[in-house]
Structure formats: C-alpha cells, structure tokens
Protein backbone atom coordinates (compact mmCIF):
# COMPACT_ATOMS: atom_id res chain seq x y z
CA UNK A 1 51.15 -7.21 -0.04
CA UNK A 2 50.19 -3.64 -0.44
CA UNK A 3 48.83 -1.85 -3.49
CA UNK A 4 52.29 -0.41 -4.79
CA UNK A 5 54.10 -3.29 -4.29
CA UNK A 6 54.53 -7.10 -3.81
CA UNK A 7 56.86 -9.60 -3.31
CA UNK A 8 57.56 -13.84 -2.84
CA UNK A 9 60.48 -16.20 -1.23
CA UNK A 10 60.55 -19.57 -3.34
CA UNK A 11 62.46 -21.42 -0.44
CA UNK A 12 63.14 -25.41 -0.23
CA UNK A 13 63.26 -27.58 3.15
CA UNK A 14 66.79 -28.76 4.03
CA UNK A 15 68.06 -32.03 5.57
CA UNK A 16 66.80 -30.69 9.21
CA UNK A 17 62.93 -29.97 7.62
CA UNK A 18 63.88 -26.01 7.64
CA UNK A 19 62.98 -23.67 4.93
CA UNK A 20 65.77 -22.52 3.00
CA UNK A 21 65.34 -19.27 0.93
CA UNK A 22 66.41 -20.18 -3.09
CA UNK A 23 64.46 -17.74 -4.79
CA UNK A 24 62.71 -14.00 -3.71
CA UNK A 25 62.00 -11.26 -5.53
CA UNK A 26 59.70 -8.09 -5.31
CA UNK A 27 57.61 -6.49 -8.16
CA UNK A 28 56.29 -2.70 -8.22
CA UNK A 29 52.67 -2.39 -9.93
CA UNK A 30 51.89 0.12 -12.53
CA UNK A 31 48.96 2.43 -12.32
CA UNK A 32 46.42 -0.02 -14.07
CA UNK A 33 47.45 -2.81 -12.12
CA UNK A 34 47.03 -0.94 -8.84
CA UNK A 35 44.21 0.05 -9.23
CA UNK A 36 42.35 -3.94 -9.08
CA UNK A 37 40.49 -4.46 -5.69
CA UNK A 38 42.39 -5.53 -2.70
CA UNK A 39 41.26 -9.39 -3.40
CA UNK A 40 42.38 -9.36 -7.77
CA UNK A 41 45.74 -8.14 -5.94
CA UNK A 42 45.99 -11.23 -3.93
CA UNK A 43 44.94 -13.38 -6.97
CA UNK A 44 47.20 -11.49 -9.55
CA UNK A 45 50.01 -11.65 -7.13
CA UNK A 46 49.83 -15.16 -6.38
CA UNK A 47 49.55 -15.83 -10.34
CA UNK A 48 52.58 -13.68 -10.62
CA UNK A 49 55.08 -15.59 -8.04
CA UNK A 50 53.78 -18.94 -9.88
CA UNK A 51 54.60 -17.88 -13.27
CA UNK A 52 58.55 -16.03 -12.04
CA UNK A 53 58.97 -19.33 -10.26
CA UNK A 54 57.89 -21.61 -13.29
CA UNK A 55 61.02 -22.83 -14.25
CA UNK A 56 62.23 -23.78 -10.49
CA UNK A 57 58.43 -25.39 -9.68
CA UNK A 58 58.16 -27.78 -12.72
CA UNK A 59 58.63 -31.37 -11.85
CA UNK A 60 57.98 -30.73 -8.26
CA UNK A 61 56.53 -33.80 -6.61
CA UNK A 62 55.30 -31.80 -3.19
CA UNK A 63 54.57 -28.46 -3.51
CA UNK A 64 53.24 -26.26 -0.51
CA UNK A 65 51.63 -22.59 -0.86
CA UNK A 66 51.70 -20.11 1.43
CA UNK A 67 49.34 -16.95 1.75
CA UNK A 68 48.60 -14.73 4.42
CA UNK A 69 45.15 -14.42 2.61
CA UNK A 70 41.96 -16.57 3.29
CA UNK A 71 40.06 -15.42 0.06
CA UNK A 72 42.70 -16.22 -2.16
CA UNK A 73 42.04 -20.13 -1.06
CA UNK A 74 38.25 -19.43 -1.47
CA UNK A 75 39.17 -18.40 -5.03
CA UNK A 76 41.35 -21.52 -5.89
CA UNK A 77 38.93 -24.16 -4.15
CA UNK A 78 35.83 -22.00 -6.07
CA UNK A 79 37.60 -22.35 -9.71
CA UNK A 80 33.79 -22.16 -11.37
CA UNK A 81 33.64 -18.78 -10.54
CA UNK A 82 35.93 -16.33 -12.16
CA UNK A 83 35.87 -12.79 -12.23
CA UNK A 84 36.42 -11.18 -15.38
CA UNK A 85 39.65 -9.71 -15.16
CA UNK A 86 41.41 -13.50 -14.22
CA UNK A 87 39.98 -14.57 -17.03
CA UNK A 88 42.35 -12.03 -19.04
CA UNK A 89 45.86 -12.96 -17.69
C-alpha cells in the first residue's frame, strides 16, 4: 500500500489447503484520494478490493481477510466510530 498506488489478490484454497490466485488487480489514486491520511488509505483500500471483488465474494460461506495493517481491524471491530470521510463512500 503506498499513497500512489494499491493493489489486492482475491485467491481461493485448493484441494491441498493452498491459496490459489483467481482474482488481482492494482488501482492508481488520483490527487484527492491521495491525499487521505495513511490510515483512510488502508480503510478506503480495503473498501475498494471488497466492492471490485463483489460479484466473486457473494454467497461465500467462509470468508478470510487479510491486511498487513493493525488499525484497519481496530476500525472494523470499532464500527461506532466513523470518521467523516467513510461515512461518504
């Protein structure tokens, strides 16, 4: 994750329990966007990868996230507390 750029792997575990890349894709911000705080960039760009992956996620009985980002999880177990830009997507 940087402040230019971002990017996700949808991937699903094969027959062996080993992650399998379906789905990845990369996304260049525009000069608003870039200019949130390091933490609205984690948020947005999680939101982002959810939304791409929407069609491939629905109807998914186990689904596992993974960030590189502790405050992101902060933010989703905290959902009473929303800054005001989330609010806006």
């Amino acid at each position: 994750m940087s402040i230019i750029a971002v990017g996700y792997i949808l991937a699903q575990l094969n027959a062996q329990n080993r992650q399998c890349p379906t789905r990845f894709r990369s996304i260049t911000w525009n000069e608003h966007i870039a200019q949130y705080s390091q933490s609205k960039l984690e948020l947005y760009s999680f939101f982002w990868a959810l939304k791409a992956c929407k069609l491939w996620l629905v109807g998914a009985k186990k689904l596992k996230v993974e960030v590189n980002v502790k405050y992101i999880k902060g933010m989703i177990n905290r959902p009473d507390i929303h800054p005001n830009t989330v609010m806006n997507w």
